[in-house]
C-alpha atoms as a PDB file:
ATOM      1  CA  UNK A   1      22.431  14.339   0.433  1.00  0.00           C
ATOM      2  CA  UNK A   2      20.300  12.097  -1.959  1.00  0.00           C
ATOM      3  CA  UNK A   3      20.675   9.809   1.311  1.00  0.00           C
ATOM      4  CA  UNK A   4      18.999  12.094   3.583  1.00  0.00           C
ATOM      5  CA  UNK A   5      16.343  12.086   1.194  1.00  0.00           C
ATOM      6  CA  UNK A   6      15.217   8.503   1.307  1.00  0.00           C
ATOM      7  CA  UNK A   7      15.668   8.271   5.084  1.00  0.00           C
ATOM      8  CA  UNK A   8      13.192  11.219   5.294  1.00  0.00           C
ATOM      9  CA  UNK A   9      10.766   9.758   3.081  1.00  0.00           C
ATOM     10  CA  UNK A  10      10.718   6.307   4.880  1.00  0.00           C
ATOM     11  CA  UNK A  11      10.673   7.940   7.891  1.00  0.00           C
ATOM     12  CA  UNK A  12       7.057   9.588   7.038  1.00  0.00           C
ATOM     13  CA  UNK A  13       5.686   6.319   5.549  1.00  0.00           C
ATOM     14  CA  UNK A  14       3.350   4.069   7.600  1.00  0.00           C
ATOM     15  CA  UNK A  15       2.093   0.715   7.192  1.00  0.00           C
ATOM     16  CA  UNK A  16      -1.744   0.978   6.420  1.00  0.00           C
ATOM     17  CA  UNK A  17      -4.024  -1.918   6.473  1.00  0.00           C
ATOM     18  CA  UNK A  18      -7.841  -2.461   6.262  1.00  0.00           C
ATOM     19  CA  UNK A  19      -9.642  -5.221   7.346  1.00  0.00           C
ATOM     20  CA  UNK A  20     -12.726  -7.249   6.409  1.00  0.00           C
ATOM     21  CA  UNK A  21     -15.418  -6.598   9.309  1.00  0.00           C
ATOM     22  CA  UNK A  22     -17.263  -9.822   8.680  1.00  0.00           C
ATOM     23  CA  UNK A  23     -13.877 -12.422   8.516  1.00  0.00           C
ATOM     24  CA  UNK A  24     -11.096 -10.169  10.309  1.00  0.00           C
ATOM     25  CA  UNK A  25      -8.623 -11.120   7.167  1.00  0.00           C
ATOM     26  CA  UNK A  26      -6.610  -8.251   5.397  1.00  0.00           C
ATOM     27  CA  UNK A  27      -8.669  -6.677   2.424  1.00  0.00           C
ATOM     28  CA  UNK A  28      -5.537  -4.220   1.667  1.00  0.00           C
ATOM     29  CA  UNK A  29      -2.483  -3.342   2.848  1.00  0.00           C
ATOM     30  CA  UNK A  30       0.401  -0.832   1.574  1.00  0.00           C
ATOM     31  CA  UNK A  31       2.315   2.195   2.778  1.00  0.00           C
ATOM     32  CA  UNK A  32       0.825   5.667   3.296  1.00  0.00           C
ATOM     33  CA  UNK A  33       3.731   9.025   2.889  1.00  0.00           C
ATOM     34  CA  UNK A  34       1.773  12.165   3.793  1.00  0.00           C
ATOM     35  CA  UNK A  35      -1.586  10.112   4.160  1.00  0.00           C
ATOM     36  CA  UNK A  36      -1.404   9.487   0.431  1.00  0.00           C
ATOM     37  CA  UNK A  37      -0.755   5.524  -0.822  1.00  0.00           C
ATOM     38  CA  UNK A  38       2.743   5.357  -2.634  1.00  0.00           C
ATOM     39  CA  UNK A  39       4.728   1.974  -3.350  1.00  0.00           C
ATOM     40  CA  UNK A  40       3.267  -1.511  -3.989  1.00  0.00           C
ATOM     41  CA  UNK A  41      -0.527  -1.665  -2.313  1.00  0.00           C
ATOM     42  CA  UNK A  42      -1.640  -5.701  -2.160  1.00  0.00           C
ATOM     43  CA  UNK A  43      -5.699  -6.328  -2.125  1.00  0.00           C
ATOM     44  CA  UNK A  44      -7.480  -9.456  -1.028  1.00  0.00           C
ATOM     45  CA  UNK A  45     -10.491 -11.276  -1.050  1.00  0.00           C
ATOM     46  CA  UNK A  46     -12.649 -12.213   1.510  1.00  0.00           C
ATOM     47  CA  UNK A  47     -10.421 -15.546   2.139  1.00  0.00           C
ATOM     48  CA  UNK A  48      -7.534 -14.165   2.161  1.00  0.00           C
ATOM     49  CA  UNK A  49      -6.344 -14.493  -1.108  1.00  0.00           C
ATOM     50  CA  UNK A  50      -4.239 -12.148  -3.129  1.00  0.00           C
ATOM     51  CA  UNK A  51      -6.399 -10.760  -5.846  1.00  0.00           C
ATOM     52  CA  UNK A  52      -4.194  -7.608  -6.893  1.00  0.00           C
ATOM     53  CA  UNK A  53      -0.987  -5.699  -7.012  1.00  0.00           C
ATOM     54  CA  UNK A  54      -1.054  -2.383  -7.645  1.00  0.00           C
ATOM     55  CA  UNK A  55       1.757   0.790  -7.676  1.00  0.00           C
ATOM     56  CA  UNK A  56       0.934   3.807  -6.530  1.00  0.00           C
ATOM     57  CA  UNK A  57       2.554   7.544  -6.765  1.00  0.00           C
ATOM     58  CA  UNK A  58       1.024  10.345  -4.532  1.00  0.00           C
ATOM     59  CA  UNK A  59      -2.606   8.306  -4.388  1.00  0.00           C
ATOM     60  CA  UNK A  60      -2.398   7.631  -7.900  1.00  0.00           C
ATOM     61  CA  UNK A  61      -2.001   4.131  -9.549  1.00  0.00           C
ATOM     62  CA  UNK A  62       1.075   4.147 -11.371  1.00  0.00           C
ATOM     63  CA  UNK A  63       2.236   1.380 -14.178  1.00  0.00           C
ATOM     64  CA  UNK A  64       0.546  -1.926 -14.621  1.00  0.00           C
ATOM     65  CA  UNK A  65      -1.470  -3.585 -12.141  1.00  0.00           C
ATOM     66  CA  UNK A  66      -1.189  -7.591 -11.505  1.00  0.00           C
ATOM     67  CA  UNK A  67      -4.451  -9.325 -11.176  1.00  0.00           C
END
C-alpha cells in the first residue's frame, strides 16, 4: 500500500523549468506535484551557474538552503 503511494505521487510530479529570456540558460528548475514546488528546486545565474539549492514542501521552503 505505502507503495502505491509513492508511485501516485511521482506519477503527478512534473519537471518545471524557467528560462532566462535574454541568454536561453536555465534560471530554475525542480519538480511541481499539484502545481505546487516539492523536492530539491536548483536556481542559476545568468551564466549558468548554480547559485542555490533549496527544499521545498507544498510551495514552501523546507530545511536549509545551500548557497
Amino acid at each position: 500500500m505505502i507503495v502505491l503511494g509513492i508511485f501516485s505521487l511521482c506519477v503527478d510530479a512534473q519537471i518545471q523549468k524557467t528560462y532566462y529570456e535574454n541568454t536561453k540558460k536555465v534560471k530554475s528548475e525542480g519538480m511541481l506535484a499539484d502545481g505546487k514546488k516539492t523536492g530539491v528546486w536548483k536556481f542559476y545565474d545568468e551564466q549558468g551557474v548554480l547559485v542555490e539549492e533549496t527544499n521545498y514542501v507544498e510551495n514552501l521552503p523546507d530545511g536549509i538552503s545551500k548557497i
